[in-house]
C-alpha atoms as a PDB file:
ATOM      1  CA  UNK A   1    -186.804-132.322  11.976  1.00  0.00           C
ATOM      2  CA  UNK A   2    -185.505-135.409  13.187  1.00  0.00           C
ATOM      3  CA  UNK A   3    -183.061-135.636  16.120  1.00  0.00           C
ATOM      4  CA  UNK A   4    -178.860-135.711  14.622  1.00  0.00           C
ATOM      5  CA  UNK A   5    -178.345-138.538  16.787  1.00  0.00           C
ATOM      6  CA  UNK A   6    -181.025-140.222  15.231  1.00  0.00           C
ATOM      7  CA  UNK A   7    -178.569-140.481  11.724  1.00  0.00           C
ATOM      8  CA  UNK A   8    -175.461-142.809  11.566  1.00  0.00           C
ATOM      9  CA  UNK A   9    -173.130-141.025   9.777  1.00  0.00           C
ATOM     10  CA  UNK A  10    -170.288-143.822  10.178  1.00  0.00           C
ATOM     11  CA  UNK A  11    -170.127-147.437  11.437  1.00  0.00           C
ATOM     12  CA  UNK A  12    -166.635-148.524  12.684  1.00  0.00           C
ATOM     13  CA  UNK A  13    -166.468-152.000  13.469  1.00  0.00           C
ATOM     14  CA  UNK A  14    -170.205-152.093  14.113  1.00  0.00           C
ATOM     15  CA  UNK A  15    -170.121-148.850  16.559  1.00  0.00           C
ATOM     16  CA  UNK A  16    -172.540-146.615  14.768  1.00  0.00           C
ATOM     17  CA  UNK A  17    -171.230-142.828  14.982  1.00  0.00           C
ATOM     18  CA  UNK A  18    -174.248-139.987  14.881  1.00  0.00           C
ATOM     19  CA  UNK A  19    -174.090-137.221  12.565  1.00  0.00           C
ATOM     20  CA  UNK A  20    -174.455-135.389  15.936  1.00  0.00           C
ATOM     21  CA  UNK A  21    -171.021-136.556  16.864  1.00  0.00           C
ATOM     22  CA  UNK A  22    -169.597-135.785  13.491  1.00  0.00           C
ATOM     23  CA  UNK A  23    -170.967-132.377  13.415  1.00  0.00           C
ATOM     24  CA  UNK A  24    -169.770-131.564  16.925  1.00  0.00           C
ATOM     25  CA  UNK A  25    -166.217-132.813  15.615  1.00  0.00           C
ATOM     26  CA  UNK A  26    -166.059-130.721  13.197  1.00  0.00           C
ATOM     27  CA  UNK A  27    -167.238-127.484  14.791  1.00  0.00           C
ATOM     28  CA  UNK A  28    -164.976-128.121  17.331  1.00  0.00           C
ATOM     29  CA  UNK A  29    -162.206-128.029  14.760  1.00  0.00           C
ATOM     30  CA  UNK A  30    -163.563-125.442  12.801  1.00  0.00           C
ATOM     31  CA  UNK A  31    -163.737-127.528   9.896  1.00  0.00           C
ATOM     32  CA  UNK A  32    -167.349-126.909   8.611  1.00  0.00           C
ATOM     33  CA  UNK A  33    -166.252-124.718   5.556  1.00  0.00           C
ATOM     34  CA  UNK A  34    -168.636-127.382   3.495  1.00  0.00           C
ATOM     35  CA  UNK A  35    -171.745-125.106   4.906  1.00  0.00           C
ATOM     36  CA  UNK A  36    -170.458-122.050   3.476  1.00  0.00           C
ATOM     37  CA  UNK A  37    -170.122-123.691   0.261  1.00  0.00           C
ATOM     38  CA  UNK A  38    -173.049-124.899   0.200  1.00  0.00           C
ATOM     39  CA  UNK A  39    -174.529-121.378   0.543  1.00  0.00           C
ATOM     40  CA  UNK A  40    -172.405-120.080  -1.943  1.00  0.00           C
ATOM     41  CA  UNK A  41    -173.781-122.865  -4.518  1.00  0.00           C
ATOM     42  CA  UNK A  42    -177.299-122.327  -3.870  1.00  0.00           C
ATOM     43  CA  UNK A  43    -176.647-117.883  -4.155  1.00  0.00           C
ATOM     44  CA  UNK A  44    -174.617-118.871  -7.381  1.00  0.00           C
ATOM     45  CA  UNK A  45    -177.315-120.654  -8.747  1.00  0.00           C
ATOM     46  CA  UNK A  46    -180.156-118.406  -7.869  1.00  0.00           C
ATOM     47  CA  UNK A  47    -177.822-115.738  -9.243  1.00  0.00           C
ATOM     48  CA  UNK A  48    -177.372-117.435 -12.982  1.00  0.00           C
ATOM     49  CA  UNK A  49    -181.381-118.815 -12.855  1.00  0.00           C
ATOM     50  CA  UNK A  50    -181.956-114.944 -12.934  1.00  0.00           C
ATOM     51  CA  UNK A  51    -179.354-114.314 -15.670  1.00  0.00           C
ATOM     52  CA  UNK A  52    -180.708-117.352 -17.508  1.00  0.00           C
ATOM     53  CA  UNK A  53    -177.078-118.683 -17.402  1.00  0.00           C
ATOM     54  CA  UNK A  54    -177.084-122.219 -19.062  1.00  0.00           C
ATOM     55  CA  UNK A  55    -174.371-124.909 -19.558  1.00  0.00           C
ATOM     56  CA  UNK A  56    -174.476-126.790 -23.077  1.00  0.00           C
ATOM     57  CA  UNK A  57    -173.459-130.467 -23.414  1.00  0.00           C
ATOM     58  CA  UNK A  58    -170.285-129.107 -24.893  1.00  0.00           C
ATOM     59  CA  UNK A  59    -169.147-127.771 -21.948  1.00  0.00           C
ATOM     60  CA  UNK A  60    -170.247-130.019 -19.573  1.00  0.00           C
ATOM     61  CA  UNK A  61    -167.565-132.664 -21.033  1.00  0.00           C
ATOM     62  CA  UNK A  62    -164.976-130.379 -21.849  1.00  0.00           C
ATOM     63  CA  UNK A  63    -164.941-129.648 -18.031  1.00  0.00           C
ATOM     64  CA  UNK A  64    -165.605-133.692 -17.403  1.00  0.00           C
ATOM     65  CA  UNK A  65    -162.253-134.084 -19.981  1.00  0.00           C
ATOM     66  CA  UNK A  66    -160.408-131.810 -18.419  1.00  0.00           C
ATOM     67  CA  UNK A  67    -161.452-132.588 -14.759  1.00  0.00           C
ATOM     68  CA  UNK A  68    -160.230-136.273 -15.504  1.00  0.00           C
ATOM     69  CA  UNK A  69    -156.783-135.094 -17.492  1.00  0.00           C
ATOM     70  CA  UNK A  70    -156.072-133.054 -14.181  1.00  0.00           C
ATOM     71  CA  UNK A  71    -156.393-136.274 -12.103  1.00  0.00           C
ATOM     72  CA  UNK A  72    -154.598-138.317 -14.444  1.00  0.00           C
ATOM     73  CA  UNK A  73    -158.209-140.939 -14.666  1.00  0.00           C
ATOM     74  CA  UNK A  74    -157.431-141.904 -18.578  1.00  0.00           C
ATOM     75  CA  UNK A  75    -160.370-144.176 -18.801  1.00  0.00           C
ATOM     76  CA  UNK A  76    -163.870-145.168 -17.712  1.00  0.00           C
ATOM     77  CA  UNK A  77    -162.420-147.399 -15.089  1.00  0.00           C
ATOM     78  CA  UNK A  78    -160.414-145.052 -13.477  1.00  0.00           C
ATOM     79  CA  UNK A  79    -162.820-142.285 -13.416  1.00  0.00           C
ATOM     80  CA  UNK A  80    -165.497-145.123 -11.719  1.00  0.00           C
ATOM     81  CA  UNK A  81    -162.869-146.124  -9.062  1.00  0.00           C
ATOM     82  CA  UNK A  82    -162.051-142.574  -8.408  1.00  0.00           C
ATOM     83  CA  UNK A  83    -166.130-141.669  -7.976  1.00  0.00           C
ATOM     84  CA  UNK A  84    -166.214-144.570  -6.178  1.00  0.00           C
ATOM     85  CA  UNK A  85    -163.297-143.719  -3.264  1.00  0.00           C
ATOM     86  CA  UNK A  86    -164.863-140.273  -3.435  1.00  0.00           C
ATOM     87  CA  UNK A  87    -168.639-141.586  -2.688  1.00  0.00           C
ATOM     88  CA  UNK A  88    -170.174-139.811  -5.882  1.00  0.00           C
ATOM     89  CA  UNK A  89    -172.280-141.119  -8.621  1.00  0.00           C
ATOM     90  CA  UNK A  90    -171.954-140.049 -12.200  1.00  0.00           C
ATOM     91  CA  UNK A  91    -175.322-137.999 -11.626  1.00  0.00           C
ATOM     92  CA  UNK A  92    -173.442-136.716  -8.456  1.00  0.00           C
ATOM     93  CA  UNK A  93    -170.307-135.811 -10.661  1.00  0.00           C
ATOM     94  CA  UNK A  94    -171.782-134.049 -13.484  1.00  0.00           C
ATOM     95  CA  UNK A  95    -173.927-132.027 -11.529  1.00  0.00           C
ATOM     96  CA  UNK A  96    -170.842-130.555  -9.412  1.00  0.00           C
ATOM     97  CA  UNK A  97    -168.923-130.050 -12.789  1.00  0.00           C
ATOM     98  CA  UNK A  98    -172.274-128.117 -14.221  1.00  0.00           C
ATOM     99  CA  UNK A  99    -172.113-126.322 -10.775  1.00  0.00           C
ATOM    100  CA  UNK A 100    -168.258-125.208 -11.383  1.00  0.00           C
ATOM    101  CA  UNK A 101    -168.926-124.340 -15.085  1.00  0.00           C
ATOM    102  CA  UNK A 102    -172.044-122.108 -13.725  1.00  0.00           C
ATOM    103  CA  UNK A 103    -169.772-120.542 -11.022  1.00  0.00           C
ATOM    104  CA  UNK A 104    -167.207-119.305 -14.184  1.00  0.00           C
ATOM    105  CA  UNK A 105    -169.886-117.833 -16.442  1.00  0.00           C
ATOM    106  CA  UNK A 106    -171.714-116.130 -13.769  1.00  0.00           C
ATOM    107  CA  UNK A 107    -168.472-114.739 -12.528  1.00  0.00           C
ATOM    108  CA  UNK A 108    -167.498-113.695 -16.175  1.00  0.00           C
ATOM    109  CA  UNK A 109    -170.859-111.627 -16.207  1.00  0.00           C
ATOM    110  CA  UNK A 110    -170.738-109.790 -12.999  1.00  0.00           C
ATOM    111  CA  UNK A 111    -166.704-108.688 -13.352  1.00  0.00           C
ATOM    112  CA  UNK A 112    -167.290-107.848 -17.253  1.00  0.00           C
ATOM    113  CA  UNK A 113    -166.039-104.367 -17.796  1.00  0.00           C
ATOM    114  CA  UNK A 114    -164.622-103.890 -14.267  1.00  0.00           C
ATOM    115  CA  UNK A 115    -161.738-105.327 -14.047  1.00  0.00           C
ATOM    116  CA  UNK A 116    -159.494-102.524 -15.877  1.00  0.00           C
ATOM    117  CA  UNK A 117    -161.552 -99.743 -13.426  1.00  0.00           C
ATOM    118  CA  UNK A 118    -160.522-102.005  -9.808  1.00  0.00           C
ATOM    119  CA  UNK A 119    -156.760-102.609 -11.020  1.00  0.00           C
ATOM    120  CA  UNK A 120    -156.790 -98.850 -11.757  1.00  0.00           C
ATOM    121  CA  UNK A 121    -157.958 -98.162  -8.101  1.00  0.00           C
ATOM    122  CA  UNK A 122    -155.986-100.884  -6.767  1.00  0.00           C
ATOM    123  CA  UNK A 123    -152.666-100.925  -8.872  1.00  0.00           C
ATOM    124  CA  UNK A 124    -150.368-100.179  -6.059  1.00  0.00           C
ATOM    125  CA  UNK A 125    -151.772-103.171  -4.396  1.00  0.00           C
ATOM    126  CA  UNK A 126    -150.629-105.421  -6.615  1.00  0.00           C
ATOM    127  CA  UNK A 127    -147.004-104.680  -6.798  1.00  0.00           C
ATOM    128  CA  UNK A 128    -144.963-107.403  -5.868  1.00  0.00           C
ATOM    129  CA  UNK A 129    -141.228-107.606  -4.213  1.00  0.00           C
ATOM    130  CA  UNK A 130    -138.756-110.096  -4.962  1.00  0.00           C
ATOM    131  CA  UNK A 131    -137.457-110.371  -1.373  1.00  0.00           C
ATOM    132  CA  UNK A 132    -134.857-112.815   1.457  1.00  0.00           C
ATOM    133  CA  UNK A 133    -135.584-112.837   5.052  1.00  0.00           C
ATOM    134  CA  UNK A 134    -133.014-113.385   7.629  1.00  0.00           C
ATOM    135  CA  UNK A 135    -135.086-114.288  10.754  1.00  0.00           C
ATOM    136  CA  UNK A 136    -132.860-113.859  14.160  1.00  0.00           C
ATOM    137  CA  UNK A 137    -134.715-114.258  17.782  1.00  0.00           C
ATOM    138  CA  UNK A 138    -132.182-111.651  18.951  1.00  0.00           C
ATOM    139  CA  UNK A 139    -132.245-107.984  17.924  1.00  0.00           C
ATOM    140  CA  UNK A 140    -128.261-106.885  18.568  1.00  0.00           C
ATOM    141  CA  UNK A 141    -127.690-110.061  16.751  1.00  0.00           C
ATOM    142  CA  UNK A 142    -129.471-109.109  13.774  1.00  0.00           C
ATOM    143  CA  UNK A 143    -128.211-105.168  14.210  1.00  0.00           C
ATOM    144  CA  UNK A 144    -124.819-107.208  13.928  1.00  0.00           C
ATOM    145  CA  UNK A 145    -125.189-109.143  10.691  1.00  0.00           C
ATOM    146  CA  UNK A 146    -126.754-106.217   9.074  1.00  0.00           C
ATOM    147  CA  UNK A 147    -123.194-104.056  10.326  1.00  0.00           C
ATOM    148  CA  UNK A 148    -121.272-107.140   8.626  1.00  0.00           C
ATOM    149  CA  UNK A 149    -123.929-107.032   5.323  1.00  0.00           C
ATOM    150  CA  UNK A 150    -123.494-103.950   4.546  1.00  0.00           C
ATOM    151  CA  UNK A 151    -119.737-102.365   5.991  1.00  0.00           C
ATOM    152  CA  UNK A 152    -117.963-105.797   5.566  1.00  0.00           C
ATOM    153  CA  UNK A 153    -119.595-107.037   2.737  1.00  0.00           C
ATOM    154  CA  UNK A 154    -120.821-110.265   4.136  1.00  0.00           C
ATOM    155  CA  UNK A 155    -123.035-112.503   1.668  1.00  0.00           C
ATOM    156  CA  UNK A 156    -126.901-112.122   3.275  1.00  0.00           C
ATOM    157  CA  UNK A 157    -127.545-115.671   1.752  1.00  0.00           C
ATOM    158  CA  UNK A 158    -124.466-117.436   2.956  1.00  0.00           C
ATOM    159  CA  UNK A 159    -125.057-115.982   6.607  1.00  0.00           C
ATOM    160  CA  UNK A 160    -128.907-116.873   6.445  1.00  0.00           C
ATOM    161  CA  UNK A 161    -128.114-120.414   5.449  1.00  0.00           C
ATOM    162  CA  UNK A 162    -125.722-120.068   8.681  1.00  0.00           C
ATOM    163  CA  UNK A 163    -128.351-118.275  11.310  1.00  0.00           C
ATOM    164  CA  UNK A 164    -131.349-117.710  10.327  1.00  0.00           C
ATOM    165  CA  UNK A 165    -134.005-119.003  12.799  1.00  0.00           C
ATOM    166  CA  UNK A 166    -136.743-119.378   9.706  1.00  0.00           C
ATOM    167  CA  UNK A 167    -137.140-122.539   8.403  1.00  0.00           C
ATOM    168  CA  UNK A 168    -139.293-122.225   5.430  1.00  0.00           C
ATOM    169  CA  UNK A 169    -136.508-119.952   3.785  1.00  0.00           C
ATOM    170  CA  UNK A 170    -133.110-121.138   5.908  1.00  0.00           C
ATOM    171  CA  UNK A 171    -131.994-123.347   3.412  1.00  0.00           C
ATOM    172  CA  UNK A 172    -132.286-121.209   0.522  1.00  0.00           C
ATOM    173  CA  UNK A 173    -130.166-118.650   1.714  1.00  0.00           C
ATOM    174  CA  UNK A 174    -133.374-116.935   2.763  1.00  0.00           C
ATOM    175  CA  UNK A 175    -135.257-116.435  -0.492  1.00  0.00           C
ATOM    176  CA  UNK A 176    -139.001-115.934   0.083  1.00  0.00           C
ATOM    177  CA  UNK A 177    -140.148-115.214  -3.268  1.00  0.00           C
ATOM    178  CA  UNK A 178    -142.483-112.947  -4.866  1.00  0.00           C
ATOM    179  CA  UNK A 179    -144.644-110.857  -1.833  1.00  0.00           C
ATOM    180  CA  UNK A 180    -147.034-108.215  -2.471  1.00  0.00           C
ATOM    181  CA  UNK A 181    -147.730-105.001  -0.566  1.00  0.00           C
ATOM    182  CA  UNK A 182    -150.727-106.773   1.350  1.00  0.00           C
ATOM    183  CA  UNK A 183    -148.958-109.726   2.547  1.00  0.00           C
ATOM    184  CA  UNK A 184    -146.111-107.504   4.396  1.00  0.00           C
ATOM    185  CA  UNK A 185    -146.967-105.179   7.475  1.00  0.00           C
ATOM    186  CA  UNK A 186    -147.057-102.084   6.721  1.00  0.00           C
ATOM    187  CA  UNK A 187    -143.751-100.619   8.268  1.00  0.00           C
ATOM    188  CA  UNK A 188    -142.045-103.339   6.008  1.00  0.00           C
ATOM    189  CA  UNK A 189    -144.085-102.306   2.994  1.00  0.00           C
ATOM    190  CA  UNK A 190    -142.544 -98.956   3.204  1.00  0.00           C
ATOM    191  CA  UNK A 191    -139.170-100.106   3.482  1.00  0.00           C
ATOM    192  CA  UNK A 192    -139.015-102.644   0.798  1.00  0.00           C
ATOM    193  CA  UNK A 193    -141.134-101.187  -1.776  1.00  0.00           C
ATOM    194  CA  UNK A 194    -139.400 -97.607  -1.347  1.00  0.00           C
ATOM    195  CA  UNK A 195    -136.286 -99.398  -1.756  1.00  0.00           C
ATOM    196  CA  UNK A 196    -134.116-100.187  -4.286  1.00  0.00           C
ATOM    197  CA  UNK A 197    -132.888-103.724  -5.504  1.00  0.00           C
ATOM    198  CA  UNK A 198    -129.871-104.576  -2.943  1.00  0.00           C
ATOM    199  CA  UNK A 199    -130.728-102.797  -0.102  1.00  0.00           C
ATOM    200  CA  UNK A 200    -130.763-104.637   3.040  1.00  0.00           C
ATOM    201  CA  UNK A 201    -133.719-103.166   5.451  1.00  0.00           C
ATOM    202  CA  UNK A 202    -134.383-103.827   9.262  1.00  0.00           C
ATOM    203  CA  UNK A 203    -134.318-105.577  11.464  1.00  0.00           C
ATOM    204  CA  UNK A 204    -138.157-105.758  11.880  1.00  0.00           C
ATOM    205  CA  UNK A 205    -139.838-107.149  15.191  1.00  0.00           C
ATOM    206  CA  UNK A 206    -142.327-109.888  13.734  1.00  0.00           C
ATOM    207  CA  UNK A 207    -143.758-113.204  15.744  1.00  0.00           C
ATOM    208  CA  UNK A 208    -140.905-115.100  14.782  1.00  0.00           C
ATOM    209  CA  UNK A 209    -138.303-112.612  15.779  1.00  0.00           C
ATOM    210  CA  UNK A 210    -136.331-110.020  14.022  1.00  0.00           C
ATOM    211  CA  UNK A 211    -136.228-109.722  10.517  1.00  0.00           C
ATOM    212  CA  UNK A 212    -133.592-108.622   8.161  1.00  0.00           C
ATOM    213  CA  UNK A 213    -134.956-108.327   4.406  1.00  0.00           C
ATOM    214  CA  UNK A 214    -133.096-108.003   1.496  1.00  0.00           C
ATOM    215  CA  UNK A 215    -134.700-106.616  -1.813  1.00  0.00           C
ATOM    216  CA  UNK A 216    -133.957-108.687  -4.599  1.00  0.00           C
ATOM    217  CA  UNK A 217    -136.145-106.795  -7.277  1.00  0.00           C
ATOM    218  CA  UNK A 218    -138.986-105.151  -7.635  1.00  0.00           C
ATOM    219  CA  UNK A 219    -142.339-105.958 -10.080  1.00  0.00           C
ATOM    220  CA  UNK A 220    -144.202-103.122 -10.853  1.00  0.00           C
ATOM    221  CA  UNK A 221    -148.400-104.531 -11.227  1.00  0.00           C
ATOM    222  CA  UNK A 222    -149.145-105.031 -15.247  1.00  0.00           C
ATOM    223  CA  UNK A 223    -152.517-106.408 -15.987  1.00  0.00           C
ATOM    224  CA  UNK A 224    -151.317-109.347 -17.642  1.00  0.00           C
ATOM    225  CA  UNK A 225    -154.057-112.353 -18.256  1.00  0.00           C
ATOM    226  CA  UNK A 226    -152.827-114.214 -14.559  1.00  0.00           C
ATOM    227  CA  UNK A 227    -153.980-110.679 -12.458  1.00  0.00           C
ATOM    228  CA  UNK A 228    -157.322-110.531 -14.607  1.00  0.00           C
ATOM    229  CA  UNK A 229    -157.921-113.836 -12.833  1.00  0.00           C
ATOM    230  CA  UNK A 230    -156.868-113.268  -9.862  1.00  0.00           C
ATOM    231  CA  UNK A 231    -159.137-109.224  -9.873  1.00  0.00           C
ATOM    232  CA  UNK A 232    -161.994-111.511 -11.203  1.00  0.00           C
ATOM    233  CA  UNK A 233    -161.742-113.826  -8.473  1.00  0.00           C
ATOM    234  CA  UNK A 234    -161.383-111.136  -5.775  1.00  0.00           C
ATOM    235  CA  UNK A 235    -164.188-108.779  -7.413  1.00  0.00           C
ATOM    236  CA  UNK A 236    -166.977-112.697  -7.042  1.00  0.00           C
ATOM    237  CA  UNK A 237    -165.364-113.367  -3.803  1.00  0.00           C
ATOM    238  CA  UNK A 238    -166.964-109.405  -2.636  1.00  0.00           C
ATOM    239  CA  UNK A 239    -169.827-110.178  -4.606  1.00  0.00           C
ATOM    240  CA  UNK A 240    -170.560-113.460  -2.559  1.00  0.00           C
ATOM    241  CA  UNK A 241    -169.984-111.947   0.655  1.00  0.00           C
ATOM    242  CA  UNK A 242    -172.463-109.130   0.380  1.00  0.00           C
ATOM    243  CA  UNK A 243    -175.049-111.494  -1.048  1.00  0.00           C
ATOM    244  CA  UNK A 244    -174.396-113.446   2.151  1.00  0.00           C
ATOM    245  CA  UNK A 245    -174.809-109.979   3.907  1.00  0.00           C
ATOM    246  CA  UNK A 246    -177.887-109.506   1.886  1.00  0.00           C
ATOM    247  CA  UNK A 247    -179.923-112.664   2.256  1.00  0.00           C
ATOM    248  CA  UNK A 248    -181.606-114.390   5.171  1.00  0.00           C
ATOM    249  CA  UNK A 249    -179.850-117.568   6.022  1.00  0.00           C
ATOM    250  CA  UNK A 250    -180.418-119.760   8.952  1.00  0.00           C
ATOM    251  CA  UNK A 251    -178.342-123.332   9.644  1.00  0.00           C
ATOM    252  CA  UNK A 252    -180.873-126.029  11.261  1.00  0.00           C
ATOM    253  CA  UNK A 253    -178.196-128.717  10.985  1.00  0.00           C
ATOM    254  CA  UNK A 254    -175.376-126.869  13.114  1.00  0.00           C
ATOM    255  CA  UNK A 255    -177.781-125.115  15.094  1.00  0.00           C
ATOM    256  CA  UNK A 256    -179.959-128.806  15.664  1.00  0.00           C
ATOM    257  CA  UNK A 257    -176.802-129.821  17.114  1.00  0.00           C
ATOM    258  CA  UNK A 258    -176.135-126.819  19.437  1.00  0.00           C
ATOM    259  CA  UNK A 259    -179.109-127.447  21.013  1.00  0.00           C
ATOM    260  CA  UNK A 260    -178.582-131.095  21.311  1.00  0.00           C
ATOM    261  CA  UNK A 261    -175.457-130.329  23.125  1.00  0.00           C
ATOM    262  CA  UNK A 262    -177.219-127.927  25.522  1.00  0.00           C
ATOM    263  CA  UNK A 263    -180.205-130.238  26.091  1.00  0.00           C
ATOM    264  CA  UNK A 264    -177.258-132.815  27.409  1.00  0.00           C
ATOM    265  CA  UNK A 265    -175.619-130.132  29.738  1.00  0.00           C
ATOM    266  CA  UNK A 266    -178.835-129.233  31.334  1.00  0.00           C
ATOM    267  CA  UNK A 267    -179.413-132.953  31.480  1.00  0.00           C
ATOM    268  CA  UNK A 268    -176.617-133.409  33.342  1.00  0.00           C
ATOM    269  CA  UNK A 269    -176.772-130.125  35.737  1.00  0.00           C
ATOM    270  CA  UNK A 270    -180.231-131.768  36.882  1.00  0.00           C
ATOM    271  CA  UNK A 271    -178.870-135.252  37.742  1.00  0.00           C
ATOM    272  CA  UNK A 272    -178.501-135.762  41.736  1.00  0.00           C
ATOM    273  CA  UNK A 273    -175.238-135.297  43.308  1.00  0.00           C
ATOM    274  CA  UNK A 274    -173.706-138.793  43.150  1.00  0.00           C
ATOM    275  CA  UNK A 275    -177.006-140.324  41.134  1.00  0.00           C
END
């Protein structure tokens, strides 16, 4: 295998840039996701070669349609200046699109019949909370607002607006939306999903201080066609991760370039003292 240093990856006004450098960039930032999609894409594959999964010229350009619908690329021209910012050929293109389509029927195979049996297992999981957070970084402070909420009658959204420390939800009176039980922590999940709509419970320590929540309402899980997507996309993610688990994978480019970078530290252990 040739040396990473031996590839330019970029040229910026005529400085050539290995792919060594590139690579170390980017594990430095933790931004080499592309090599676990790249595994995924070659298990996905292998997986629908042994299903005999196929993709027909029908759907290959209803998903080319639709890809270029999504991006608002009405014509040929747009979809060649778009391939063309993006570095892709047509060949390149269609090929990724077959990939996506193959992804979709394989995972429509392996979740067939299951989803009903893991929402059954898993309902209380997907209950969601319509809930407002009034973040304060002082706890008699929020002990305070929660006396005026609930003896005075104080408005929880007008005093949010006022003091709440949580940007994201400050100016909307503190309205966070929809959560479900798995994106609270689990003291909260006990308050706000034993609660009912109105009640104001905390203050909770979190990182960004001390939380107030107010229940808005409260969804009870139904298997409606949005949480069959989202089941079947948690029930391939599982599947994906124990075939990872399952199959012997090894990473010469990243680990080429850890021992590029170690070669240059011994390098430069060995040099003289002021050589």
């Amino acid at each position: 295998m040739a040396e990473l240093n031996e590839y330019v990856a970029l040229v910026i006004s005529d400085e050539e840039v290995s792919l060594y450098d590139v690579l170390r960039l980017a594990k430095l930032n933790g931004q080499v996701q592309f090599v676990q999609a790249a595994i995924d894409a070659v298990l996905i594959r292998r997986a629908a070669e042994q299903r005999r999964i196929q993709v027909s010229d029908g759907e290959l350009q209803k998903a080319a349609d639709d890809f270029r619908v999504s991006r608002e690329l009405h014509d040929a021209e747009a979809t060649e200046a778009w391939l063309e910012v993006n570095h892709l050929s047509y060949t390149d293109w269609e090929a990724l699109l077959e990939g996506q389509i193959i992804a979709r029927k394989l995972r429509e195979v392996l979740t067939a019949g299951r989803v009903e049996q893991y929402f059954a297992e898993q309902r209380l999981s997907f209950d969601a909370a319509a809930i407002s957070r009034l973040v304060l970084s002082d706890e008699g402070v929020a002990r305070e607002l929660r006396a005026q909420i609930i003896e005075d009658g104080a408005d929880f959204h007008v005093l949010a607006r006022e003091y709440s420390v949580d940007a994201a939800t400050k100016l909307s009176g503190g309205y966070a939306g929809l959560v479900r039980r798995s994106d609270i922590e689990a003291v909260e999940e006990a308050a706000v999903f034993g609660a009912k709509p109105g009640v104001i419970a905390g203050p909770f320590k979190t990182d960004d201080g001390w939380e107030l929540i107010k229940i808005e309402s409260i969804h009870p899980a139904v298997l409606d066609d949005s949480l069959r997507e989202t089941i079947k996309a948690q029930l391939f993610s599982e599947w994906l991760s124990d075939q990872r688990h399952k199959t012997r994978i090894s990473i010469p480019m990243l680990e080429a370039s850890l021992a590029a970078e170690e070669s240059e530290e011994l390098d430069e252990e060995s040099q003289p003292v002021g050589g």
